[in-house]
Protein backbone atom coordinates (compact mmCIF):
# COMPACT_ATOMS: atom_id res chain seq x y z
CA UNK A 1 49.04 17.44 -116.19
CA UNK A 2 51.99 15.33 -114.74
CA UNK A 3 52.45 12.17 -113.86
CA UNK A 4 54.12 10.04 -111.76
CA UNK A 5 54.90 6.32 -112.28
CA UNK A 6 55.44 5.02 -108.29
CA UNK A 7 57.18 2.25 -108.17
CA UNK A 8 57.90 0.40 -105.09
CA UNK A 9 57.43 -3.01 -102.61
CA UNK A 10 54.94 -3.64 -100.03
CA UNK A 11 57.40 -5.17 -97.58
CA UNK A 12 59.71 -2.18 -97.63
CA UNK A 13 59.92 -0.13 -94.65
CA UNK A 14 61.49 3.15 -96.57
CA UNK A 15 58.01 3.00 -98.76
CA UNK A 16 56.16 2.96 -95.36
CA UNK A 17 58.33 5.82 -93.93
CA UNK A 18 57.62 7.84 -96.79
CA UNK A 19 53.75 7.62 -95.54
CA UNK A 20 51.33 9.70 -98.12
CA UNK A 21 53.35 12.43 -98.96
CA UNK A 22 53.92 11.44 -102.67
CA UNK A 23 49.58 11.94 -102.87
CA UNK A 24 50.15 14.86 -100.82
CA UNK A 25 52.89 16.17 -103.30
CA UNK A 26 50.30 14.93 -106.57
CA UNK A 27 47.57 16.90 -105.64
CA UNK A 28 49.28 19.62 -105.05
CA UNK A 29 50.68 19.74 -108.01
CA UNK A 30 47.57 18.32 -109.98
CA UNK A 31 49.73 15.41 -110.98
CA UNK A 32 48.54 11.70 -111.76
CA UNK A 33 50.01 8.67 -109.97
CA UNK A 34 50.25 5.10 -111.80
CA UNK A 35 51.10 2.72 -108.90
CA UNK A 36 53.54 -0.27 -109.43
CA UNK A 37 54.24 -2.57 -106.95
CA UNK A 38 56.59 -5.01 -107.85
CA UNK A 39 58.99 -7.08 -106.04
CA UNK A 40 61.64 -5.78 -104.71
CA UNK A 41 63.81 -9.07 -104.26
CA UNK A 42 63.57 -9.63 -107.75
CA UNK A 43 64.56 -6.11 -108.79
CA UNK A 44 67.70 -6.28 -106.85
CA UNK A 45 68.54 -9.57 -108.65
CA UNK A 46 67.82 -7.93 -111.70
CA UNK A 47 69.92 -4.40 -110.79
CA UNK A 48 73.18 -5.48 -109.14
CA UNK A 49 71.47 -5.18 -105.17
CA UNK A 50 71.74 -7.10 -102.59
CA UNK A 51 69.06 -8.11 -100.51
CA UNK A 52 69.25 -6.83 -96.72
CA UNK A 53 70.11 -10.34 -95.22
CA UNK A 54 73.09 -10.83 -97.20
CA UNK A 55 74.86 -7.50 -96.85
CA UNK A 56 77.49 -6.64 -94.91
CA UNK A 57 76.55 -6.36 -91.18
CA UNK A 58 78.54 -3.12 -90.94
CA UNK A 59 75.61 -1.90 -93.92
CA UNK A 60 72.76 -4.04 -92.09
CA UNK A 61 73.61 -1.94 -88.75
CA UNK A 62 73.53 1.21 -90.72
CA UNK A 63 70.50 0.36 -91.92
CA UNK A 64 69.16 -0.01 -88.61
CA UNK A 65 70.23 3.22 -87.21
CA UNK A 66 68.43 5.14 -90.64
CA UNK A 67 65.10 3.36 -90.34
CA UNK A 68 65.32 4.66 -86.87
CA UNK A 69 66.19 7.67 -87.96
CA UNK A 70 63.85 8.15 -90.88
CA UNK A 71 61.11 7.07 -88.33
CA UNK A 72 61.82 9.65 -86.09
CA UNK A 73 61.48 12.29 -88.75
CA UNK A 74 58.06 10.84 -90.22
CA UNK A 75 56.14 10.99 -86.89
CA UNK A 76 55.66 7.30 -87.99
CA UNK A 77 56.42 4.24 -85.51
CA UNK A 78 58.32 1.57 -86.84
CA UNK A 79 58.98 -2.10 -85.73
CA UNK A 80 62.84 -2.82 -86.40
CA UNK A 81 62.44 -6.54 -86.90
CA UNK A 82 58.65 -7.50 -87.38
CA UNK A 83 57.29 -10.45 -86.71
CA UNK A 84 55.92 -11.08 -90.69
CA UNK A 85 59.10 -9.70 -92.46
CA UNK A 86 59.91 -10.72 -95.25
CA UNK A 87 56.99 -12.45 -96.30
CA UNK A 88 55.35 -12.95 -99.69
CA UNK A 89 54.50 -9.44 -101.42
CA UNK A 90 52.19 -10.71 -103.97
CA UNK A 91 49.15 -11.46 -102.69
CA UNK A 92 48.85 -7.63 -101.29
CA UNK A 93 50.65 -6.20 -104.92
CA UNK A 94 48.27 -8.15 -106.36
CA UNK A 95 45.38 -6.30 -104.68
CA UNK A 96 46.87 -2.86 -104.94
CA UNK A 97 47.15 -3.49 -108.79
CA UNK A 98 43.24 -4.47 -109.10
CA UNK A 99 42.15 -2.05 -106.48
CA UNK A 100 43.51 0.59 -108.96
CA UNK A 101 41.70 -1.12 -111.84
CA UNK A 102 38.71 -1.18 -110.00
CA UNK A 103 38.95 2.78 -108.67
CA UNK A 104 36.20 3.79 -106.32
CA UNK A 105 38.74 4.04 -103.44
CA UNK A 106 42.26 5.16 -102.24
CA UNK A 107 44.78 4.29 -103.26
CA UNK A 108 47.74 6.11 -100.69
CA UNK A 109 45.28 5.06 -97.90
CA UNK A 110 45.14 1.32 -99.63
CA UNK A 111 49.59 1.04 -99.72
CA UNK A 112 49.77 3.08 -96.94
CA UNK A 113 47.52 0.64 -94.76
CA UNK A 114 49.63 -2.65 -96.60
CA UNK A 115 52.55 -1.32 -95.06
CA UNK A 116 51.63 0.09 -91.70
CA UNK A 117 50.53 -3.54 -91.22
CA UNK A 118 53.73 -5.26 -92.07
CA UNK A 119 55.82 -2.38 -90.28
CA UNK A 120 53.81 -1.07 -87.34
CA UNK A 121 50.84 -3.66 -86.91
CA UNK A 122 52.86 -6.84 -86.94
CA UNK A 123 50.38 -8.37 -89.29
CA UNK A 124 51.23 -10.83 -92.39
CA UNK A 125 49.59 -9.13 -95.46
CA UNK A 126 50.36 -12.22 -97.19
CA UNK A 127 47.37 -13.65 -95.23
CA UNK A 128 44.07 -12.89 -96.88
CA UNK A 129 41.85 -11.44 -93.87
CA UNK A 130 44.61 -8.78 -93.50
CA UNK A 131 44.53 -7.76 -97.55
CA UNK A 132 40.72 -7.73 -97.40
CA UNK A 133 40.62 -5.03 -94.14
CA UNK A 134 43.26 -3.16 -96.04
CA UNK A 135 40.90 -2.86 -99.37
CA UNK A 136 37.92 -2.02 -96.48
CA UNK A 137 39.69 0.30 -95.05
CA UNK A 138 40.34 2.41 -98.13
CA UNK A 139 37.23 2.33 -99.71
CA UNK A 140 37.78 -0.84 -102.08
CA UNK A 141 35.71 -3.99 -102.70
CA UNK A 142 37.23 -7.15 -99.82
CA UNK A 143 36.53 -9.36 -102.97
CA UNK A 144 39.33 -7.62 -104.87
CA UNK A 145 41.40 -10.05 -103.15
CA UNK A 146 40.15 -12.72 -104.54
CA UNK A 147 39.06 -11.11 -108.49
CA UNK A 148 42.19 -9.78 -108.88
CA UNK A 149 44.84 -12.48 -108.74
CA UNK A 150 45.21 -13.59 -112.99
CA UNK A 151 45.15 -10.04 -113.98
CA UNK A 152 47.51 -9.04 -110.77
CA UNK A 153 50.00 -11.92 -111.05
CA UNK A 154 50.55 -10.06 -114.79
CA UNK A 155 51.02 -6.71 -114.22
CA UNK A 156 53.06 -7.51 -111.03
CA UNK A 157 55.49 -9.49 -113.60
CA UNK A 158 55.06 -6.52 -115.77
CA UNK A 159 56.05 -3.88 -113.19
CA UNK A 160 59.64 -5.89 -112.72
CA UNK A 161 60.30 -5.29 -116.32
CA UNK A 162 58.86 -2.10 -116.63
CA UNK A 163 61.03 -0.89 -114.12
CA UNK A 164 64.02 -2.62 -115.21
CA UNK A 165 63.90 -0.59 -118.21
CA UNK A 166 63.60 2.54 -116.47
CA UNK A 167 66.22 2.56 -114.32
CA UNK A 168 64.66 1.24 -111.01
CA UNK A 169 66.79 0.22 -108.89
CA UNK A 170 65.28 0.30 -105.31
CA UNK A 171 62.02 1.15 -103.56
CA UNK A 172 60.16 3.59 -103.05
CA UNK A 173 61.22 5.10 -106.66
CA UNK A 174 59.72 7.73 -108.58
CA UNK A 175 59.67 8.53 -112.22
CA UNK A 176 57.80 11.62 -113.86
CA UNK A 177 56.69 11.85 -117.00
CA UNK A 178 59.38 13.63 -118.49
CA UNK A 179 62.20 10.75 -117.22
CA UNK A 180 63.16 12.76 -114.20
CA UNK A 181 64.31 9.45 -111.64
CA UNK A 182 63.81 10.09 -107.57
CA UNK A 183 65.04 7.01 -105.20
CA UNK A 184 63.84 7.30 -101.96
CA UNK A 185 61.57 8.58 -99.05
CA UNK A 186 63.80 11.01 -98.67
CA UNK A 187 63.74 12.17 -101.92
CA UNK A 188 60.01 13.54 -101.98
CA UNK A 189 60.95 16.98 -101.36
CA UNK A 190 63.00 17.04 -104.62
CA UNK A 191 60.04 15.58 -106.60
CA UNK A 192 58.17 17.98 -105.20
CA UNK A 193 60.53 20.86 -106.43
CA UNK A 194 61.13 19.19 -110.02
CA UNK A 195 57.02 19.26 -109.85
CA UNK A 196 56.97 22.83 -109.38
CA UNK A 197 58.85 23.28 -112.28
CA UNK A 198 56.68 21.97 -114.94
């Protein structure tokens, strides 16, 4: 069976645009997914990017015009500038990580749910009523928010490195089992393909 290591930030809006596909893709192709948020800030710090607020404003207009875009061609509404962005990842990464620990849920509809808030909800998932509906939502304990944080606040540090080492460089990112790399939402067709393959 493959497997897919997903790595990718809960305040980016090209993870929310790529919506569940990746799940979508998995079970079609009876492949695994180990999720791994990490922080995204960080990992350009650590990779040679450059955070969106300090780029160029000709690439911070472009940017603009392909979330728009990239919205358009997910069916999926998207606030440009939302009220709660940035805003600290790790209280929702930290839930995602023991929400997976825990099992008994799911997990797309968990990160899906984290990011439709930030990006279509205009919620702060750095607040903890908004983490606890998410878990709700997708089948998972509330309390994970809370149960979760020692554990979380390691394998969130872990993630960073982990990717580091791989070759992450941006988010949403993809890695199969067999080292094939896929950046991007709009990359998922091509991980689909490489799928088929195996």
């Amino acid at each position: 069976m493959a497997a897919i290591d997903y790595y990718f930030s809960t305040i980016s809006p090209f993870t929310y645009l790529a919506g569940r596909r990746l799940q979508e893709i998995a079970a079609r192709h009876g492949a695994s997914i180990t999720y791994k948020p990490l922080d995204v800030l960080a990992l350009f710090g650590r990779t040679g990017g450059t955070p969106p607020k300090d780029r160029h404003p000709s690439r911070q207009a472009y940017r603009l015009v392909e979330l728009q875009r990239q919205s358009d061609n997910a069916g999926l509404p998207l606030i440009m500038k939302p009220a709660h962005w940035p805003t600290n990842q790790a209280p929702s990464a930290y839930a995602i990580i023991a929400a997976q620990a825990a099992g008994g849920g799911d997990m797309s509809a968990l990160v899906h749910s984290v990011l439709r808030a930030v990006w279509a909800e205009e919620k702060d998932i750095a607040q903890d009523d908004v983490i606890r509906a998410c878990l709700d939502g997708a089948g998972f304990d509330p309390a994970l928010a809370d149960s979760g944080m020692l554990a979380g606040a390691e394998i969130y540090a872990q993630n960073l490195e982990d990717a580091v080492s791989a070759g992450v460089f941006g988010a949403p990112f993809y890695i199969t089992d067999d080292g094939m790399p896929f950046w991007g939402q709009d990359r998922l067709d091509d991980l689909d393909r490489h799928l088929a393959k195996l």
